[in-house]
N, C-alpha and C. Protein backbone atom coordinates (compact mmCIF):
# COMPACT_ATOMS: atom_id res chain seq x y z
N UNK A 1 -10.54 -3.62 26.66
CA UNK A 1 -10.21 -4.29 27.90
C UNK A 1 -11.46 -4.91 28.51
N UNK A 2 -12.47 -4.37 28.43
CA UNK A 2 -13.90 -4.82 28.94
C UNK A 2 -14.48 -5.93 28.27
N UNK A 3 -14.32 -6.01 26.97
CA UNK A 3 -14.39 -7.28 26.34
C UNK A 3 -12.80 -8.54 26.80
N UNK A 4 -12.11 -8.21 27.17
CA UNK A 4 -11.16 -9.42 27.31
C UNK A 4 -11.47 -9.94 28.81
N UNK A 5 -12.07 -8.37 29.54
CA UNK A 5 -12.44 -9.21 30.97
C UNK A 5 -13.55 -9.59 31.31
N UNK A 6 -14.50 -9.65 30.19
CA UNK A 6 -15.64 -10.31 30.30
C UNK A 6 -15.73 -11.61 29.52
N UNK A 7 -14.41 -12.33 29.40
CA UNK A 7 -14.20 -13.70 28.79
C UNK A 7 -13.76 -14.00 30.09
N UNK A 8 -13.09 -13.25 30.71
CA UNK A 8 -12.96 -13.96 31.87
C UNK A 8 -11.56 -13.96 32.32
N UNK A 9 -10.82 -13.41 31.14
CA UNK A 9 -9.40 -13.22 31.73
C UNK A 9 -9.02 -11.83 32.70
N UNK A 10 -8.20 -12.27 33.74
CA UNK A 10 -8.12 -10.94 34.79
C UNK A 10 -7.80 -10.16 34.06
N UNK A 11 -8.06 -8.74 34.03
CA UNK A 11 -7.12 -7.62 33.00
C UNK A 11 -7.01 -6.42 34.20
N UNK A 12 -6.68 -5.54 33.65
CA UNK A 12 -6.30 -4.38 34.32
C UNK A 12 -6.34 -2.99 33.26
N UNK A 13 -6.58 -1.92 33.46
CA UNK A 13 -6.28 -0.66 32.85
C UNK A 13 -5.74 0.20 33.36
N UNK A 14 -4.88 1.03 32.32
CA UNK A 14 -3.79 2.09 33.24
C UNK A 14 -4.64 2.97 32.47
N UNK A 15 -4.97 4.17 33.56
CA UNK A 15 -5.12 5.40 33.07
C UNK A 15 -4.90 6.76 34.31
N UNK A 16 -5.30 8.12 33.55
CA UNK A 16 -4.55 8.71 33.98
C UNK A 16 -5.74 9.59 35.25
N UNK A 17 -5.03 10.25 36.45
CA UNK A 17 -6.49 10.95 37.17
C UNK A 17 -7.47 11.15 36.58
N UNK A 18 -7.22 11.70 35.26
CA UNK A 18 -8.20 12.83 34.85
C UNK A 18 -9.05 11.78 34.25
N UNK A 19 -8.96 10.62 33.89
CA UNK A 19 -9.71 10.04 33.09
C UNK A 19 -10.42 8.92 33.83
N UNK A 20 -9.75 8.59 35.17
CA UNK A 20 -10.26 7.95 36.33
C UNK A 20 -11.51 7.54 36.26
N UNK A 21 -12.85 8.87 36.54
CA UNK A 21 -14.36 8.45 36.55
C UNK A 21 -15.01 8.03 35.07
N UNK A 22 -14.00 8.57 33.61
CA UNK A 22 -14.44 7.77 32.64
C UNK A 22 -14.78 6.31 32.49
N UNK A 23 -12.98 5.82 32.70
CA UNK A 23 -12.70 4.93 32.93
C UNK A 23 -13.58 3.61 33.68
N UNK A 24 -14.11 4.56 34.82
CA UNK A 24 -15.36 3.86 35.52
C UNK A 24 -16.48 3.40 35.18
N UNK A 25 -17.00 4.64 34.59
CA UNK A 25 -18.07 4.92 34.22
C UNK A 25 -18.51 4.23 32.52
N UNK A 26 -16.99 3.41 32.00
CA UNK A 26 -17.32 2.71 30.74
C UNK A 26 -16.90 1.49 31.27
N UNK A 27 -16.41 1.15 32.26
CA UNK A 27 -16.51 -0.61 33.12
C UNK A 27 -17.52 -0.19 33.29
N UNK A 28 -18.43 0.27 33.62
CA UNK A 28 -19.75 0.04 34.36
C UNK A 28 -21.02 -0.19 33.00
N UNK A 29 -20.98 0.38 32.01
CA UNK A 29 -21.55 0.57 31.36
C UNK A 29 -21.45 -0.72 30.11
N UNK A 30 -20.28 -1.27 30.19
CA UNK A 30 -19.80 -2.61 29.50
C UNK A 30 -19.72 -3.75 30.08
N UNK A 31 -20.45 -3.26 31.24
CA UNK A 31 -20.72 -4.75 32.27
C UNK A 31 -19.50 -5.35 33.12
N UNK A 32 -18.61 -4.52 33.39
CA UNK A 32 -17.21 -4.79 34.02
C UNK A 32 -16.89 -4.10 35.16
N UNK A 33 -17.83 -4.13 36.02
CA UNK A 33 -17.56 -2.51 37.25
C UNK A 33 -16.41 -2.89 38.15
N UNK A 34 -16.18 -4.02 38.02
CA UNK A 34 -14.98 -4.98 38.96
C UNK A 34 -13.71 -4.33 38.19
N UNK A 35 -13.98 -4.02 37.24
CA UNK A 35 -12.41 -3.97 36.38
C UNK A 35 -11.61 -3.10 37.14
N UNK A 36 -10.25 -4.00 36.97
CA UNK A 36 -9.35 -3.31 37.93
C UNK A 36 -8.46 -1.88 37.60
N UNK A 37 -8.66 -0.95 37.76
CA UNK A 37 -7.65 0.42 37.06
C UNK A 37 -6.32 0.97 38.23
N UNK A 38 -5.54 0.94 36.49
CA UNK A 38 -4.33 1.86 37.76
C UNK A 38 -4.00 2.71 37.20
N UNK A 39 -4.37 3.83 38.37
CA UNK A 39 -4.47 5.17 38.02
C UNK A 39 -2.66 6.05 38.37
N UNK A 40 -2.28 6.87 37.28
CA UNK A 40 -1.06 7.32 37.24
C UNK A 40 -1.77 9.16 37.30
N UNK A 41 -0.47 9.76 37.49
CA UNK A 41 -0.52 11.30 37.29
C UNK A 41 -1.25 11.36 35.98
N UNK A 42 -1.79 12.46 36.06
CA UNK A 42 -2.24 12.99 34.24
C UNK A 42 -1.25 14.72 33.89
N UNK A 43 -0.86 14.26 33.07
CA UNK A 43 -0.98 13.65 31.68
C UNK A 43 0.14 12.37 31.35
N UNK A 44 -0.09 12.02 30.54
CA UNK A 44 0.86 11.33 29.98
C UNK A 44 1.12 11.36 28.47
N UNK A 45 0.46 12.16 27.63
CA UNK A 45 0.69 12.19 26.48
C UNK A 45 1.84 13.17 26.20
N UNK A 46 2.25 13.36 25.18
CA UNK A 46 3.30 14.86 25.29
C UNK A 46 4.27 14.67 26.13
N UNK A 47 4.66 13.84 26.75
CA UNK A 47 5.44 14.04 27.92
C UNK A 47 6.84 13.64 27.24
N UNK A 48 8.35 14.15 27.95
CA UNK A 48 9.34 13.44 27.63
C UNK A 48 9.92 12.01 28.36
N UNK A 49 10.61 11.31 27.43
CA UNK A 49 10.96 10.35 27.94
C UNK A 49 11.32 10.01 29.84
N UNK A 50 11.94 11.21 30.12
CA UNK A 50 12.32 10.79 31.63
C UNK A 50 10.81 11.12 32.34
N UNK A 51 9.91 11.63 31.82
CA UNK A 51 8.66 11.86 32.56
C UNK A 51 8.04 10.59 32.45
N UNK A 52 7.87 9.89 31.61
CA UNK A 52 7.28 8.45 30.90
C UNK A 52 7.90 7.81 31.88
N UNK A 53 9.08 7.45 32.05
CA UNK A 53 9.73 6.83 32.58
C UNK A 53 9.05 6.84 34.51
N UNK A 54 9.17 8.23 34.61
CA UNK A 54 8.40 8.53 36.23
C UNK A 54 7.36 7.85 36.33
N UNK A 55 6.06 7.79 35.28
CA UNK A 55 5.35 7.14 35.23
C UNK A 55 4.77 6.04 35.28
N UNK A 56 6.27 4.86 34.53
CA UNK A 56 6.45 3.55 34.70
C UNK A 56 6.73 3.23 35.86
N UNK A 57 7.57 4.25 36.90
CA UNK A 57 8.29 3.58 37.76
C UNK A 57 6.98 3.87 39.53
N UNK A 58 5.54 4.99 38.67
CA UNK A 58 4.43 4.40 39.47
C UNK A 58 3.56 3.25 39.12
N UNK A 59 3.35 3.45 38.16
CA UNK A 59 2.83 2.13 37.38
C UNK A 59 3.21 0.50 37.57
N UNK A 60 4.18 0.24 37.77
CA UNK A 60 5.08 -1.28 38.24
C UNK A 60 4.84 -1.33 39.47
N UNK A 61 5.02 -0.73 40.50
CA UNK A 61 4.40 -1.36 42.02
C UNK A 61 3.54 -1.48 41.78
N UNK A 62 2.64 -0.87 41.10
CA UNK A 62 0.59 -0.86 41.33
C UNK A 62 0.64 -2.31 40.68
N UNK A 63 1.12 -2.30 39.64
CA UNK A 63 0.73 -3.61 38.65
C UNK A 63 1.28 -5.20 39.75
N UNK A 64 2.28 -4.91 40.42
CA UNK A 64 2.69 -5.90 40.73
C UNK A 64 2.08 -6.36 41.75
N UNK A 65 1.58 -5.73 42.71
CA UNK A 65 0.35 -5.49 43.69
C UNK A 65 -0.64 -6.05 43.37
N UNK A 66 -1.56 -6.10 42.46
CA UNK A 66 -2.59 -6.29 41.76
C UNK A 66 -2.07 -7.75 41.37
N UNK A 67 -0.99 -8.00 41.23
CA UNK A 67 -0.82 -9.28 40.53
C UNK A 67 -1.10 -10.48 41.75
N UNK A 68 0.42 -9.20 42.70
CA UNK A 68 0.04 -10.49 44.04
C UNK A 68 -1.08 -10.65 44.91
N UNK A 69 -1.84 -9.70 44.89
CA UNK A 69 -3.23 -9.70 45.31
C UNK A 69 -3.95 -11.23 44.52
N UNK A 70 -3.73 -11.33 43.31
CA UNK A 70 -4.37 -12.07 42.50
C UNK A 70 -3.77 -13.38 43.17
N UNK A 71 -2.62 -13.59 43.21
CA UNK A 71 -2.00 -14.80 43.54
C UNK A 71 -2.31 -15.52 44.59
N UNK A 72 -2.36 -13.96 45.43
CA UNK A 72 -3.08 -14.49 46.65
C UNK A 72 -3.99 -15.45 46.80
N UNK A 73 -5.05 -14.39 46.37
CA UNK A 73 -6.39 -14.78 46.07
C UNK A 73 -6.34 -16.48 46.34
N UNK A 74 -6.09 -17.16 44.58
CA UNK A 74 -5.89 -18.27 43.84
C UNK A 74 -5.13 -18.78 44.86
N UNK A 75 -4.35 -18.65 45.64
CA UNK A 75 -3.46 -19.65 46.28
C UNK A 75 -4.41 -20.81 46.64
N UNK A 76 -4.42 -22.25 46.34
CA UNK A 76 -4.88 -23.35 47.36
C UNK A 76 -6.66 -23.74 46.51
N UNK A 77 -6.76 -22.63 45.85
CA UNK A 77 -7.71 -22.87 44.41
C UNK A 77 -7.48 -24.46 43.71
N UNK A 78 -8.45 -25.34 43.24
CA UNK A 78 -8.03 -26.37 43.08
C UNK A 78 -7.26 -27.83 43.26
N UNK A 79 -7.06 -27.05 44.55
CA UNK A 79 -6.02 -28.39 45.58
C UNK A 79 -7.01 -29.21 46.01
N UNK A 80 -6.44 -30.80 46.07
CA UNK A 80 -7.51 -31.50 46.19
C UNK A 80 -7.42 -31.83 47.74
């Protein structure tokens, strides 16, 4: 992910609490400290489907948030 957002495309990473200050701490170290993370419960491995599912259904507001934040942003970007 640190290489796709250092071309320059917005990206994002999902990960989990526990892995939170990793997560950080390898944007920072790959030259990406901006990179945007969305952080869910931990764990997520092992889990059953309706737990996965709980997960998605924190995961989709955050993401969509982040999107419209972005949109925001860009609104009026390039208008002449």
């Amino acid at each position: 992910m640190c290489a796709i957002r250092k071309r320059g495309v917005v990206s994002a990473v999902i990960c989990t609490e526990t892995f939170q200050k990793l997560a950080n701490n390898q944007a920072r170290v790959f030259g990406v400290p901006d990179l945007h993370k969305i952080v869910i419960p931990h764990p997520l491995g092992g889990l059953v489907r309706d737990r996965v599912l709980e997960r998605a259904e924190i995961v989709v507001p955050k993401l969509m948030a982040f999107i419209d934040e972005l949109t925001a942003n860009n609104s009026g970007k390039g208008a002449a």
